[in-house]
Every structure is written in structure tokens, then in C-alpha cells.
PDB file of N, CA and C in Angstrom:
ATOM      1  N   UNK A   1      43.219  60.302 153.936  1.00  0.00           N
ATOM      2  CA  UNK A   1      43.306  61.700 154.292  1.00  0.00           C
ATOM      3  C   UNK A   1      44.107  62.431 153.238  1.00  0.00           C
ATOM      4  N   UNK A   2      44.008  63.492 152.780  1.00  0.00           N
ATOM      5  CA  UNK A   2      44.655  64.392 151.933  1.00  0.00           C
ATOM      6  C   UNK A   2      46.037  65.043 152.752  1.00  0.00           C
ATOM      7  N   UNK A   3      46.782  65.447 151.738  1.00  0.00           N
ATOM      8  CA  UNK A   3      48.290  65.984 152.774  1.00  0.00           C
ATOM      9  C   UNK A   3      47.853  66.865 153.214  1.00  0.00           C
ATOM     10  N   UNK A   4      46.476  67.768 152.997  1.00  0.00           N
ATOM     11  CA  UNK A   4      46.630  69.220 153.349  1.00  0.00           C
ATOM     12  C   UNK A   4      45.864  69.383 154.779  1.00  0.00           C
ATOM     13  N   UNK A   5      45.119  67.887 155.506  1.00  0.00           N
ATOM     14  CA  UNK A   5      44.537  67.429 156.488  1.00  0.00           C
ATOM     15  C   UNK A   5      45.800  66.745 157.239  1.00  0.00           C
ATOM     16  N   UNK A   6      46.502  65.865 156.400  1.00  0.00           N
ATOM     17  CA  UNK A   6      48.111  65.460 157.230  1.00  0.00           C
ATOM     18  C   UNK A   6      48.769  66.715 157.848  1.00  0.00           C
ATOM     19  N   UNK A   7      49.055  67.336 157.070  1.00  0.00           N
ATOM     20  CA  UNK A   7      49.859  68.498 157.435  1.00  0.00           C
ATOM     21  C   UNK A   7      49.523  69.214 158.244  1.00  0.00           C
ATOM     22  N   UNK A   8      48.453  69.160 158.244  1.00  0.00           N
ATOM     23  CA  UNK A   8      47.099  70.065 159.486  1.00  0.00           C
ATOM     24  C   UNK A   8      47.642  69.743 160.923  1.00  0.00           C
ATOM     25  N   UNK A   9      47.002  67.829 161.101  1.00  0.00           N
ATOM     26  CA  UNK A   9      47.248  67.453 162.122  1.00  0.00           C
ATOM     27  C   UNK A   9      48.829  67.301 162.756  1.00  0.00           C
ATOM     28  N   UNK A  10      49.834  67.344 161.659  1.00  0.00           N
ATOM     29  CA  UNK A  10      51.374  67.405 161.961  1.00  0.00           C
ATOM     30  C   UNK A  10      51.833  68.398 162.662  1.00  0.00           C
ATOM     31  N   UNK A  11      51.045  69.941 162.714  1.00  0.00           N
ATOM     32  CA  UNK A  11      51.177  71.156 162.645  1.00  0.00           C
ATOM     33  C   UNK A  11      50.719  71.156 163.961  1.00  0.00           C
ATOM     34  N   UNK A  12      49.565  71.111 164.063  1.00  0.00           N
ATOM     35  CA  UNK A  12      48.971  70.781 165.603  1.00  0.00           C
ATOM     36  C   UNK A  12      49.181  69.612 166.573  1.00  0.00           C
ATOM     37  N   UNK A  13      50.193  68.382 166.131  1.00  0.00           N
ATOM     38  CA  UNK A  13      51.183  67.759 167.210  1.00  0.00           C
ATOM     39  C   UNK A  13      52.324  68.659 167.329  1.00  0.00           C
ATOM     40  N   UNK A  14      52.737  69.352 166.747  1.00  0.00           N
ATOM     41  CA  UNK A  14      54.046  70.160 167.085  1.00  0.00           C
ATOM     42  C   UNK A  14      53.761  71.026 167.944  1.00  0.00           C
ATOM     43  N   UNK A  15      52.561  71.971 167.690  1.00  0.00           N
ATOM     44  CA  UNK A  15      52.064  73.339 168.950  1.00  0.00           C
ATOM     45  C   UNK A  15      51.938  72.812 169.678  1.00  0.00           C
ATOM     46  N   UNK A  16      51.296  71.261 170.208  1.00  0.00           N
ATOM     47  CA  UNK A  16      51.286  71.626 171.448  1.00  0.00           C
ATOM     48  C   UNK A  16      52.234  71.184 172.354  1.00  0.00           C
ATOM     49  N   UNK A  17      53.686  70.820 172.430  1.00  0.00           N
ATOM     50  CA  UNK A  17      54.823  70.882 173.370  1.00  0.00           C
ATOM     51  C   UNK A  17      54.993  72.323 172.963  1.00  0.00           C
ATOM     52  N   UNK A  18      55.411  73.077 171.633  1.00  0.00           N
ATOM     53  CA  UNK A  18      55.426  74.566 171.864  1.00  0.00           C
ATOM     54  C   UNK A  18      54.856  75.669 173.137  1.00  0.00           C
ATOM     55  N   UNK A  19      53.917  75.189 173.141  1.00  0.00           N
ATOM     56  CA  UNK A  19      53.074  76.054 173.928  1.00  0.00           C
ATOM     57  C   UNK A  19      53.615  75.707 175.191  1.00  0.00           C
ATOM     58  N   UNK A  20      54.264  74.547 175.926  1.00  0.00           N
ATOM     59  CA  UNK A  20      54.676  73.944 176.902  1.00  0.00           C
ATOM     60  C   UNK A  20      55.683  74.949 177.967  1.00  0.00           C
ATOM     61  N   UNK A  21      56.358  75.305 176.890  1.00  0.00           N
ATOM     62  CA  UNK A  21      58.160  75.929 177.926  1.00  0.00           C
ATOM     63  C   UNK A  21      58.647  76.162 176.760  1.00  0.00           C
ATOM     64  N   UNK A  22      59.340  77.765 177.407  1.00  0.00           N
ATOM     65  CA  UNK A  22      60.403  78.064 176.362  1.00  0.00           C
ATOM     66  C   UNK A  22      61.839  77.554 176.616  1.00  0.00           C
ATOM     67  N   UNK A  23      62.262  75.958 177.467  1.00  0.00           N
ATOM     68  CA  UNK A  23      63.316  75.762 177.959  1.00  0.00           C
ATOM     69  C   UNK A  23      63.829  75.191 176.687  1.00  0.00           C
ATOM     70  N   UNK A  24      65.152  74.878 176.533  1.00  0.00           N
ATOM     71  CA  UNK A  24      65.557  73.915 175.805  1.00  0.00           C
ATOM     72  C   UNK A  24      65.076  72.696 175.104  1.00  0.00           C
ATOM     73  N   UNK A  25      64.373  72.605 174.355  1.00  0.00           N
ATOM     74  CA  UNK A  25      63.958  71.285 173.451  1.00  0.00           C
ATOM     75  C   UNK A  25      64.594  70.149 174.201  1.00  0.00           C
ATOM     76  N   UNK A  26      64.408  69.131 174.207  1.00  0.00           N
ATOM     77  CA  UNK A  26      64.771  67.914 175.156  1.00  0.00           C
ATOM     78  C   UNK A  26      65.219  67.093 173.697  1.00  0.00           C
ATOM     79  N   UNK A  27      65.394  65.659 173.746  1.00  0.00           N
ATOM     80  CA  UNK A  27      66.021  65.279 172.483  1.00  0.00           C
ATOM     81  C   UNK A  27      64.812  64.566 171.744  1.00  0.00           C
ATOM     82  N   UNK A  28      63.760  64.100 172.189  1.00  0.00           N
ATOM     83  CA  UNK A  28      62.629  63.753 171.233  1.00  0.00           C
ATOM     84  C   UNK A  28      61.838  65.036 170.506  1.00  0.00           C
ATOM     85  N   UNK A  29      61.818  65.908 171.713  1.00  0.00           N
ATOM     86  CA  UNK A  29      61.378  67.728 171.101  1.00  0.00           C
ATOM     87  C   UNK A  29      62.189  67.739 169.783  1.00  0.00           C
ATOM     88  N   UNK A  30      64.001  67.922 169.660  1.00  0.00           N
ATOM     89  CA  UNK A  30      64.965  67.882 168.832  1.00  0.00           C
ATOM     90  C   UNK A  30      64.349  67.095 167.691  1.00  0.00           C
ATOM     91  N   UNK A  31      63.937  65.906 167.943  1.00  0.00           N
ATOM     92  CA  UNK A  31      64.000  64.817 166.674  1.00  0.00           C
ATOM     93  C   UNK A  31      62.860  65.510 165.614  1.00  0.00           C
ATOM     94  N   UNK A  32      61.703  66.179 166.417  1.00  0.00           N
ATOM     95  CA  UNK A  32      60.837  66.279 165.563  1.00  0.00           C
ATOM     96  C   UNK A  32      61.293  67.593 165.146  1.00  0.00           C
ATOM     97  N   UNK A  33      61.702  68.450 165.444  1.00  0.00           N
ATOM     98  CA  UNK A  33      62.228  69.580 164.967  1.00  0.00           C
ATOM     99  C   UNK A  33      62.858  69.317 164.140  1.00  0.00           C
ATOM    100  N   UNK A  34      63.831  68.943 163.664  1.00  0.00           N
ATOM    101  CA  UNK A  34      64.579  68.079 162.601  1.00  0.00           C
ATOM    102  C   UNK A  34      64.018  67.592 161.585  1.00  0.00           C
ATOM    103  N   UNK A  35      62.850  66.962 161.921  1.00  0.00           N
ATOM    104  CA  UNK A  35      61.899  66.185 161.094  1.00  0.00           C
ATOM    105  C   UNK A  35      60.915  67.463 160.409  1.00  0.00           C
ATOM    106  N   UNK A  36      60.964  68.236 160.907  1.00  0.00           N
ATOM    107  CA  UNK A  36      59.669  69.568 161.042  1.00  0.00           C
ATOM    108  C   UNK A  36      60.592  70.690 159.902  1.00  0.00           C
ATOM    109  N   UNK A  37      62.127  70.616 159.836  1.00  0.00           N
ATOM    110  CA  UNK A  37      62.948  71.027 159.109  1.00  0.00           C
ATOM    111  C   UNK A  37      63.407  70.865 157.734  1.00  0.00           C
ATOM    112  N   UNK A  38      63.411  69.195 157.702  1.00  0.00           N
ATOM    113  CA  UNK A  38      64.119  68.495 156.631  1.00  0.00           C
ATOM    114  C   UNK A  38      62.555  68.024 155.612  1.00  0.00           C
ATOM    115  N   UNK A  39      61.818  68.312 156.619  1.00  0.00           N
ATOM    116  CA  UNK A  39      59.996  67.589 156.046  1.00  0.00           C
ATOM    117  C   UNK A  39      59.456  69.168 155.370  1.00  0.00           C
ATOM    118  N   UNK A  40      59.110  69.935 156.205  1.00  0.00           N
ATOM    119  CA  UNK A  40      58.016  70.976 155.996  1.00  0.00           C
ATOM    120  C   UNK A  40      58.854  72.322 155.517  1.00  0.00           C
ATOM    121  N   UNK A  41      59.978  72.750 156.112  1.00  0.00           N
ATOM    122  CA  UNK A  41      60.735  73.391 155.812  1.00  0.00           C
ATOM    123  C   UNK A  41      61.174  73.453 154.232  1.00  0.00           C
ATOM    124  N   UNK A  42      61.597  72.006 153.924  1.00  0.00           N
ATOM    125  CA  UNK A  42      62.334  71.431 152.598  1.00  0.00           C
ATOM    126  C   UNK A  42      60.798  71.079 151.468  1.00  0.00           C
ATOM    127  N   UNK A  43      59.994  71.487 151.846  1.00  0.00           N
ATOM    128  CA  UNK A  43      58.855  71.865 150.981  1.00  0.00           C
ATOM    129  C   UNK A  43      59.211  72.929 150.361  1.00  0.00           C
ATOM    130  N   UNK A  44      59.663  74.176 150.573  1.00  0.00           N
ATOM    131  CA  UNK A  44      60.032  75.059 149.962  1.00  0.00           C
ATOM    132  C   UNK A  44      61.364  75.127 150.090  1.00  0.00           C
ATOM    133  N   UNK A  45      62.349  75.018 150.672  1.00  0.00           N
ATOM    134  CA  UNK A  45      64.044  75.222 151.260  1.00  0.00           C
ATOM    135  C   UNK A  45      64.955  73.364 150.188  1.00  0.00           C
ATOM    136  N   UNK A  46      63.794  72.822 149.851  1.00  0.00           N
ATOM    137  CA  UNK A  46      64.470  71.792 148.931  1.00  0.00           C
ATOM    138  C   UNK A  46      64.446  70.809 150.306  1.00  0.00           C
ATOM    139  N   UNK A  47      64.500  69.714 150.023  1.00  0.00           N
ATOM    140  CA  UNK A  47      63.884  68.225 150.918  1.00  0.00           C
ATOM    141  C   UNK A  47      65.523  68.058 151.649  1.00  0.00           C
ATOM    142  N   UNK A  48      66.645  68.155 150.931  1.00  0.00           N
ATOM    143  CA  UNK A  48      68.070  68.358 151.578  1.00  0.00           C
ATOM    144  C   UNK A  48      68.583  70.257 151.665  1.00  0.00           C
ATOM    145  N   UNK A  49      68.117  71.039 151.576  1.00  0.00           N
ATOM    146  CA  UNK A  49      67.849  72.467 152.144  1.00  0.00           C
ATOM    147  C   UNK A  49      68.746  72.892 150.811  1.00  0.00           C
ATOM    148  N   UNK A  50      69.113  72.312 149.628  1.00  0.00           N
ATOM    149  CA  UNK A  50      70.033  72.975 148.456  1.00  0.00           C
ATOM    150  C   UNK A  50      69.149  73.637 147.715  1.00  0.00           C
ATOM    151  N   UNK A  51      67.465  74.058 148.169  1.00  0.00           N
ATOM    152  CA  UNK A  51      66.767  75.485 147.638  1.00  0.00           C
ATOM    153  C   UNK A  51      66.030  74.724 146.617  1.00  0.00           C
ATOM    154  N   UNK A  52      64.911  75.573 146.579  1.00  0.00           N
ATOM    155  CA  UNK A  52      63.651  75.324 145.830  1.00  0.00           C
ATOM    156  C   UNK A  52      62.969  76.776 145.591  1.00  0.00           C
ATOM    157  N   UNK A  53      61.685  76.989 146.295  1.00  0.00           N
ATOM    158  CA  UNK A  53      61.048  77.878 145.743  1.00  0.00           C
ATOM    159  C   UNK A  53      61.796  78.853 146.519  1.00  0.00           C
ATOM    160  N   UNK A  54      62.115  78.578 148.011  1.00  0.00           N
ATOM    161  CA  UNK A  54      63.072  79.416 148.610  1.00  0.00           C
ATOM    162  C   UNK A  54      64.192  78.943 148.627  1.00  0.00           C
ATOM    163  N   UNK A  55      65.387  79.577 148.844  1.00  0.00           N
ATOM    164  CA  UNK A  55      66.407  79.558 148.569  1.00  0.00           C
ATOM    165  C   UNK A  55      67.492  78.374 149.195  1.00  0.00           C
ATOM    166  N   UNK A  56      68.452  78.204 149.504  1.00  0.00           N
ATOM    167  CA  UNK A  56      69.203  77.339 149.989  1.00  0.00           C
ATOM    168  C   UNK A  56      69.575  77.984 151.093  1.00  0.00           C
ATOM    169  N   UNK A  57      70.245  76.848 151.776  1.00  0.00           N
ATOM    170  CA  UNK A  57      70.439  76.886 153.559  1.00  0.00           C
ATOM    171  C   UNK A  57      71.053  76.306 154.112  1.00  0.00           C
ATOM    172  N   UNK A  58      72.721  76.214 152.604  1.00  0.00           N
ATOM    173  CA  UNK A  58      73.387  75.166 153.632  1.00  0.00           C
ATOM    174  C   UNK A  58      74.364  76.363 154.686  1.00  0.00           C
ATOM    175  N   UNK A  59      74.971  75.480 155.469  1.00  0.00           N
ATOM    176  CA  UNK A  59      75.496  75.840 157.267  1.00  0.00           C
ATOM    177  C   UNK A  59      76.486  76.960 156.605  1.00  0.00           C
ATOM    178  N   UNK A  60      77.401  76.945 155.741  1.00  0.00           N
ATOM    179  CA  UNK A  60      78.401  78.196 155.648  1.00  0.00           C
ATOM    180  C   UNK A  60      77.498  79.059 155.106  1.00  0.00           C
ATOM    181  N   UNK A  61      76.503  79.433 154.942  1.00  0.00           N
ATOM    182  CA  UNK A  61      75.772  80.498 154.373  1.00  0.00           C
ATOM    183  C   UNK A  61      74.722  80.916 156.136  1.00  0.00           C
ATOM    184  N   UNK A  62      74.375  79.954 156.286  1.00  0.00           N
ATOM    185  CA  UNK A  62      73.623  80.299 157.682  1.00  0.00           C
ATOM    186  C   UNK A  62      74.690  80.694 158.916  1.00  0.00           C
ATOM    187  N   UNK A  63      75.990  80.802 159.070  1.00  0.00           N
ATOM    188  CA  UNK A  63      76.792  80.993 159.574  1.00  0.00           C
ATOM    189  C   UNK A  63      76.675  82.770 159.781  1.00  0.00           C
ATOM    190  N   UNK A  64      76.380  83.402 158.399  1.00  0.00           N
ATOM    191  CA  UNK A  64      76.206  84.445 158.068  1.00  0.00           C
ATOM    192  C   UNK A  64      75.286  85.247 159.078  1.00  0.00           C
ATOM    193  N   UNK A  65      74.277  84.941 159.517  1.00  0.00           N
ATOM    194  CA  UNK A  65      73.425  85.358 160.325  1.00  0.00           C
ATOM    195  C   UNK A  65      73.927  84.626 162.051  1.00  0.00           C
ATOM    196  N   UNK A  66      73.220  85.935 162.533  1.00  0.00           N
ATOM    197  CA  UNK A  66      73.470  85.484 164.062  1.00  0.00           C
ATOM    198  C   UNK A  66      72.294  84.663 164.262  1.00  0.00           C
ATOM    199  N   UNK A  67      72.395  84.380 165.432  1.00  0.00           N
ATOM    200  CA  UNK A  67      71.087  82.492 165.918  1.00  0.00           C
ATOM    201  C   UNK A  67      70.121  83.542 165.990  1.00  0.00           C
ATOM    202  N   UNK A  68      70.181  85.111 166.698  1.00  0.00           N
ATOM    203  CA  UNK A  68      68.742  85.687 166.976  1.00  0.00           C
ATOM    204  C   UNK A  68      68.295  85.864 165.946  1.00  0.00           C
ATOM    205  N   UNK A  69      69.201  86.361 164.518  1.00  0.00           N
ATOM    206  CA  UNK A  69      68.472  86.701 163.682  1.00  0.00           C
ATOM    207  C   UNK A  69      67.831  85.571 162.731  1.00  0.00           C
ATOM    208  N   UNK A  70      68.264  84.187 162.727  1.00  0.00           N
ATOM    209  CA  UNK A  70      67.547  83.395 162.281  1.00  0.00           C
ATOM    210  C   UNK A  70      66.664  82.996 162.807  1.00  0.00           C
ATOM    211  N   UNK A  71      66.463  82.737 164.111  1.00  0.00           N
ATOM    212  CA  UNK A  71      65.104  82.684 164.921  1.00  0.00           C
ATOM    213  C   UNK A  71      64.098  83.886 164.622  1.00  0.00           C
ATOM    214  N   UNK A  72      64.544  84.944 164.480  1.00  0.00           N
ATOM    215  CA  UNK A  72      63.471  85.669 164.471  1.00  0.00           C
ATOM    216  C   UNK A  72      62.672  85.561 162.793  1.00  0.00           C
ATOM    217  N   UNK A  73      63.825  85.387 161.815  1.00  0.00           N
ATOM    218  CA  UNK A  73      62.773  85.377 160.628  1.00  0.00           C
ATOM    219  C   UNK A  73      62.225  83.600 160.874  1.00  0.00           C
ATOM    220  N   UNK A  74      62.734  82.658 161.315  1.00  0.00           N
ATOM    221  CA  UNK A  74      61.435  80.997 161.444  1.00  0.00           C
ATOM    222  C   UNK A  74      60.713  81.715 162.629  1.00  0.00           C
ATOM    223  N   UNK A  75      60.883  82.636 163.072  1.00  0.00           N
ATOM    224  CA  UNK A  75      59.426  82.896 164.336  1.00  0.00           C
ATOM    225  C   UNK A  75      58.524  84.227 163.167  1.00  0.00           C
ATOM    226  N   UNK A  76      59.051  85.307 162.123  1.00  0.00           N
ATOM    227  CA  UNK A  76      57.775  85.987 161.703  1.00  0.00           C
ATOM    228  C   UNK A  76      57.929  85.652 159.979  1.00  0.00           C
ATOM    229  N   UNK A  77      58.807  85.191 159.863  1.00  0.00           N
ATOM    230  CA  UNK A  77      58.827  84.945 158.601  1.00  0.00           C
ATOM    231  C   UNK A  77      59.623  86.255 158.215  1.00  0.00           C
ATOM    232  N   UNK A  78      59.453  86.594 155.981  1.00  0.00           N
ATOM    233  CA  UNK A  78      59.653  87.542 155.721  1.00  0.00           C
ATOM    234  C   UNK A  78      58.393  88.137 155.107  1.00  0.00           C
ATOM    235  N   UNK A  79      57.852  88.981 155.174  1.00  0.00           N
ATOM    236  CA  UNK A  79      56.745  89.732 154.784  1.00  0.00           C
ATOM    237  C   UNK A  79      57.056  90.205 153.116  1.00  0.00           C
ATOM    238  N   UNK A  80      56.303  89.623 152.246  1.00  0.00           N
ATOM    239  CA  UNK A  80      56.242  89.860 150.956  1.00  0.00           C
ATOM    240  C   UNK A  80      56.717  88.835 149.905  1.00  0.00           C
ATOM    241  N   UNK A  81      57.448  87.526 150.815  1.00  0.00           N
ATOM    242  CA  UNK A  81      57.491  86.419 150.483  1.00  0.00           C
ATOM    243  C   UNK A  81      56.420  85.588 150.661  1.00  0.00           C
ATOM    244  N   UNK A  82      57.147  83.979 149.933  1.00  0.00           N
ATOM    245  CA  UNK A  82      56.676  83.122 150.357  1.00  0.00           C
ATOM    246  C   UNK A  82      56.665  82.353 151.840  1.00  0.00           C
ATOM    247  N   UNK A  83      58.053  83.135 152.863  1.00  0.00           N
ATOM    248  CA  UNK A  83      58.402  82.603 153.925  1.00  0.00           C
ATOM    249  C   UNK A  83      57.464  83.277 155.230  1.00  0.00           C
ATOM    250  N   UNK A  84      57.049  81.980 155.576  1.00  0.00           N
ATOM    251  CA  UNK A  84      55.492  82.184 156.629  1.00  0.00           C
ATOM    252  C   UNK A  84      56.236  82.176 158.060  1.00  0.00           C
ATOM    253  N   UNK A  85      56.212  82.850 159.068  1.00  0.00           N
ATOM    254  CA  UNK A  85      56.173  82.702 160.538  1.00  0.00           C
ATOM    255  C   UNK A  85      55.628  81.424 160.697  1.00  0.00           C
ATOM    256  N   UNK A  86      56.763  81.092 162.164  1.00  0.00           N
ATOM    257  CA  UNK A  86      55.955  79.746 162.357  1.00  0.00           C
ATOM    258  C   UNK A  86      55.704  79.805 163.882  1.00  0.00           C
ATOM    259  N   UNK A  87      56.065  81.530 164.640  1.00  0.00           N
ATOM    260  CA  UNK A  87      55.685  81.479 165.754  1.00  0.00           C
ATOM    261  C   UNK A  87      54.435  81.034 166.511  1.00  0.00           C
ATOM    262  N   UNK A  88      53.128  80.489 165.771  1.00  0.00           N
ATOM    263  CA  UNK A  88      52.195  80.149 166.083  1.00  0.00           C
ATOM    264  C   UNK A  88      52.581  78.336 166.718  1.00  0.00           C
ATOM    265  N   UNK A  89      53.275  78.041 165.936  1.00  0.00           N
ATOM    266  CA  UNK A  89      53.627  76.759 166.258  1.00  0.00           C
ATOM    267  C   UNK A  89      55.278  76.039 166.763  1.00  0.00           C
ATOM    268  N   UNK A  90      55.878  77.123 167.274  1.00  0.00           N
ATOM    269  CA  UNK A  90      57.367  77.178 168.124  1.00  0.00           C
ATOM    270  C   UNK A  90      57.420  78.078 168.738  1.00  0.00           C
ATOM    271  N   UNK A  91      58.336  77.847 170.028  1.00  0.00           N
ATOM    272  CA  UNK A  91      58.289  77.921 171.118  1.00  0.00           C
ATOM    273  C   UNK A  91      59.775  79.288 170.574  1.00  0.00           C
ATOM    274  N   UNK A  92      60.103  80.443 171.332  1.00  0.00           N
ATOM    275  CA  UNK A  92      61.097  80.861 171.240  1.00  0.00           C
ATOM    276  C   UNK A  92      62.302  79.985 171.228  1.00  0.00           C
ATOM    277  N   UNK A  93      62.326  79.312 172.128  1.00  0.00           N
ATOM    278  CA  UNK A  93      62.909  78.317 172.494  1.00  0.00           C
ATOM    279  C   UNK A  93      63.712  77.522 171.170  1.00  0.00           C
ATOM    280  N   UNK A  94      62.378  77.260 170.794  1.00  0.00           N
ATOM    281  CA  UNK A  94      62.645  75.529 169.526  1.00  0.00           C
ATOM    282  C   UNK A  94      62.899  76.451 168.313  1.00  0.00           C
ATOM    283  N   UNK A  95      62.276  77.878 168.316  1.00  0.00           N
ATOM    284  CA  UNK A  95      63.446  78.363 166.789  1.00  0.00           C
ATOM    285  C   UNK A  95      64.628  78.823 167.010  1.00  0.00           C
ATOM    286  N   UNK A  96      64.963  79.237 168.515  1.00  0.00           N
ATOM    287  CA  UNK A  96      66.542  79.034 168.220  1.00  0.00           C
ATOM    288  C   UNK A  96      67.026  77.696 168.509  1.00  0.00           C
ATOM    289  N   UNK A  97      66.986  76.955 168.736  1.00  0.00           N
ATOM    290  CA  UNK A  97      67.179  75.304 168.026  1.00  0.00           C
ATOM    291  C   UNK A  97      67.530  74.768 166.832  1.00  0.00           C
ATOM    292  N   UNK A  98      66.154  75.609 166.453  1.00  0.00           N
ATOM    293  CA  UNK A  98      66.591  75.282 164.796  1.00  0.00           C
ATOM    294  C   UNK A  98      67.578  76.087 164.517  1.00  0.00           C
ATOM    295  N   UNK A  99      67.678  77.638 164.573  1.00  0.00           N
ATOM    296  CA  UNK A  99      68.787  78.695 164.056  1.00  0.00           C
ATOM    297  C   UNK A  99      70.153  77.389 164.385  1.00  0.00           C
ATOM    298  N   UNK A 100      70.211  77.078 165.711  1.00  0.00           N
ATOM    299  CA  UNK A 100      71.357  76.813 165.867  1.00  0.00           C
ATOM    300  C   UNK A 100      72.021  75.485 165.144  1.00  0.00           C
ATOM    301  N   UNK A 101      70.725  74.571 164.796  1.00  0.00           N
ATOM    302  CA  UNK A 101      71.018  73.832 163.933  1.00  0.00           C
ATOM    303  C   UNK A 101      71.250  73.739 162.802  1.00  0.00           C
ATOM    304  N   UNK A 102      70.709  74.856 162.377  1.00  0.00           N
ATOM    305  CA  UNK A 102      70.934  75.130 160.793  1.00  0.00           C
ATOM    306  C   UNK A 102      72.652  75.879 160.721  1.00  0.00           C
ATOM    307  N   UNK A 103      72.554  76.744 162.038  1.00  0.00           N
ATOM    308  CA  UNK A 103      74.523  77.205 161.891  1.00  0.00           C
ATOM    309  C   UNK A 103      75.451  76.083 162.129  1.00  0.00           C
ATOM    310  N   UNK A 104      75.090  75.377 162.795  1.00  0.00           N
ATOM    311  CA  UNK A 104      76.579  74.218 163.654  1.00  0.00           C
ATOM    312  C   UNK A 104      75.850  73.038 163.015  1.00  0.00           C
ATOM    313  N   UNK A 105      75.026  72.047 162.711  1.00  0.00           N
ATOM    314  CA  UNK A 105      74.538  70.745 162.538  1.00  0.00           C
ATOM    315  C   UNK A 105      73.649  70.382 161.537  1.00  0.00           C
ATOM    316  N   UNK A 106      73.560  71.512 160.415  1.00  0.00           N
ATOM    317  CA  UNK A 106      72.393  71.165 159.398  1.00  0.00           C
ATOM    318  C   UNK A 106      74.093  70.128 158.346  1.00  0.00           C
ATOM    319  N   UNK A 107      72.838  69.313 157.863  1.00  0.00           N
ATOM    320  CA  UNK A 107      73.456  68.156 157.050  1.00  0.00           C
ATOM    321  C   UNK A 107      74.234  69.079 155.742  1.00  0.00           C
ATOM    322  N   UNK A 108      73.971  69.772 155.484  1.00  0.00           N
ATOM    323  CA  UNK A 108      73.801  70.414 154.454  1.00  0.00           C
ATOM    324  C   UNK A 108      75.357  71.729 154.463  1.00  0.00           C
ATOM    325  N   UNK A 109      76.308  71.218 154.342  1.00  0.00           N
ATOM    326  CA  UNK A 109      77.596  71.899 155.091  1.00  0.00           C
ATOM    327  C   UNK A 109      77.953  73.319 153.725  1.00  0.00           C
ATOM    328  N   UNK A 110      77.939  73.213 152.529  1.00  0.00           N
ATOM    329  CA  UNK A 110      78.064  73.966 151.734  1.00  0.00           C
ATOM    330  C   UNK A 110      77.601  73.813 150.296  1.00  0.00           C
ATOM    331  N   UNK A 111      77.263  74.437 149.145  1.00  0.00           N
ATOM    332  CA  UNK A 111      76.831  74.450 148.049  1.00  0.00           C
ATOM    333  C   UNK A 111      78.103  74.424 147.217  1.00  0.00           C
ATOM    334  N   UNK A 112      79.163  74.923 147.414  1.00  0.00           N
ATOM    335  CA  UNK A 112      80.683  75.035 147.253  1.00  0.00           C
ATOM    336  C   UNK A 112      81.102  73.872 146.396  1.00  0.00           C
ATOM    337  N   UNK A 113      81.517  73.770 145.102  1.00  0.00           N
ATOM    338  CA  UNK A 113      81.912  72.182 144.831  1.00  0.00           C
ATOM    339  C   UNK A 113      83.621  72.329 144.842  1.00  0.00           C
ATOM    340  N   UNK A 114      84.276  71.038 145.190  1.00  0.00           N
ATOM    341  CA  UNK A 114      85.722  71.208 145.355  1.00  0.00           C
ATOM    342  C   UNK A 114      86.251  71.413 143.739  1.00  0.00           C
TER     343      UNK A 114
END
């Protein structure tokens, strides 16, 4: 299979618990979100989020934004970028998940060198 048929079907195991409930992600929901972050995200955000075609994303910089407002640009994206909405395939729910993971629990703590 080609990645662009992988990625297809990766895309469409994720929608459909999305489509499920906007409750809280449960912790296997979590794992793949994570995976859906550090994988598809870090296609453009860099594979450890220290930036690529888009920019970097470590936690003292995402701190900067409130959780709604990072949910809302992973739910429409930014218009005139490269950064795509992914509300087709998350749940309100699972992008503030991510927002909140990327403020309090992304691996990725600062760009800052001592």
C-alpha cells in the first residue's frame, strides 16, 4: 500500500470514535491521539514538535494560548497556510485533549537551551 492509502485508512480509524461523543477521550482514545500528534501532526510540526514546515510547539510556547484557542485552530486550521482543520476527524472533545496536551504534557517542554 502507498502512505497516501495508509494515511487514508489511519484517518478514517480515528473518525470513527470521533463521531462517537464529545465526552472525554478515555485512555486508549488518548493513546492514539498522541500517536495522531507525534505521527501526523510532526509531519509538518517536526516528528518531536521542534518545527518543520510548520513551526514548533514546544509546551512554554503553547502555554501562550488558551486550550479554546488551540482547539479551535486543530479543529479549523489557519486559512492561508499549510495548517488543515482536522474537525472532520475530532471530536470537540479530543482537540481539546490535544490543546491540553500540548499545554501541560507535550514531551517537548522548551526550545530554550540552558
Amino acid at each position: 500500500m502507498t502512505t497516501s492509502v495508509l494515511r487514508s485508512l489511519l484517518f478514517a480509524a480515528l473518525a470513527v470514535p470521533a463521531l462517537a461523543s464529545d465526552e472525554l477521550p478515555g485512555p486508549e482514545r488518548q493513546a492514539e491521539l498522541e500517536t495522531l500528534l507525534y505521527q501526523d501532526c510532526g509531519s509538518c510540526h517536526g516528528m518531536t514538535l521542534r518545527g518543520g514546515l510548520g513551526p514548533a510547539l514546544p509546551r512554554d510556547r503553547m502555554q501562550g494560548f488558551s486550550p479554546e484557542a488551540l482547539a479551535h485552530l486543530i479543529q479549523h486550521g489557519i486559512p492561508g497556510s499549510a495548517m488543515p482543520g482536522w474537525k472532520a476527524l475530532l471530536s470537540d472533545a479530543e482537540a481539546r485533549w490535544l490543546a491540553d496536551h500540548l499545554r501541560t504534557d507535550n514531551r517537548l517542554e522548551t526550545l530554550q537551551r540552558d
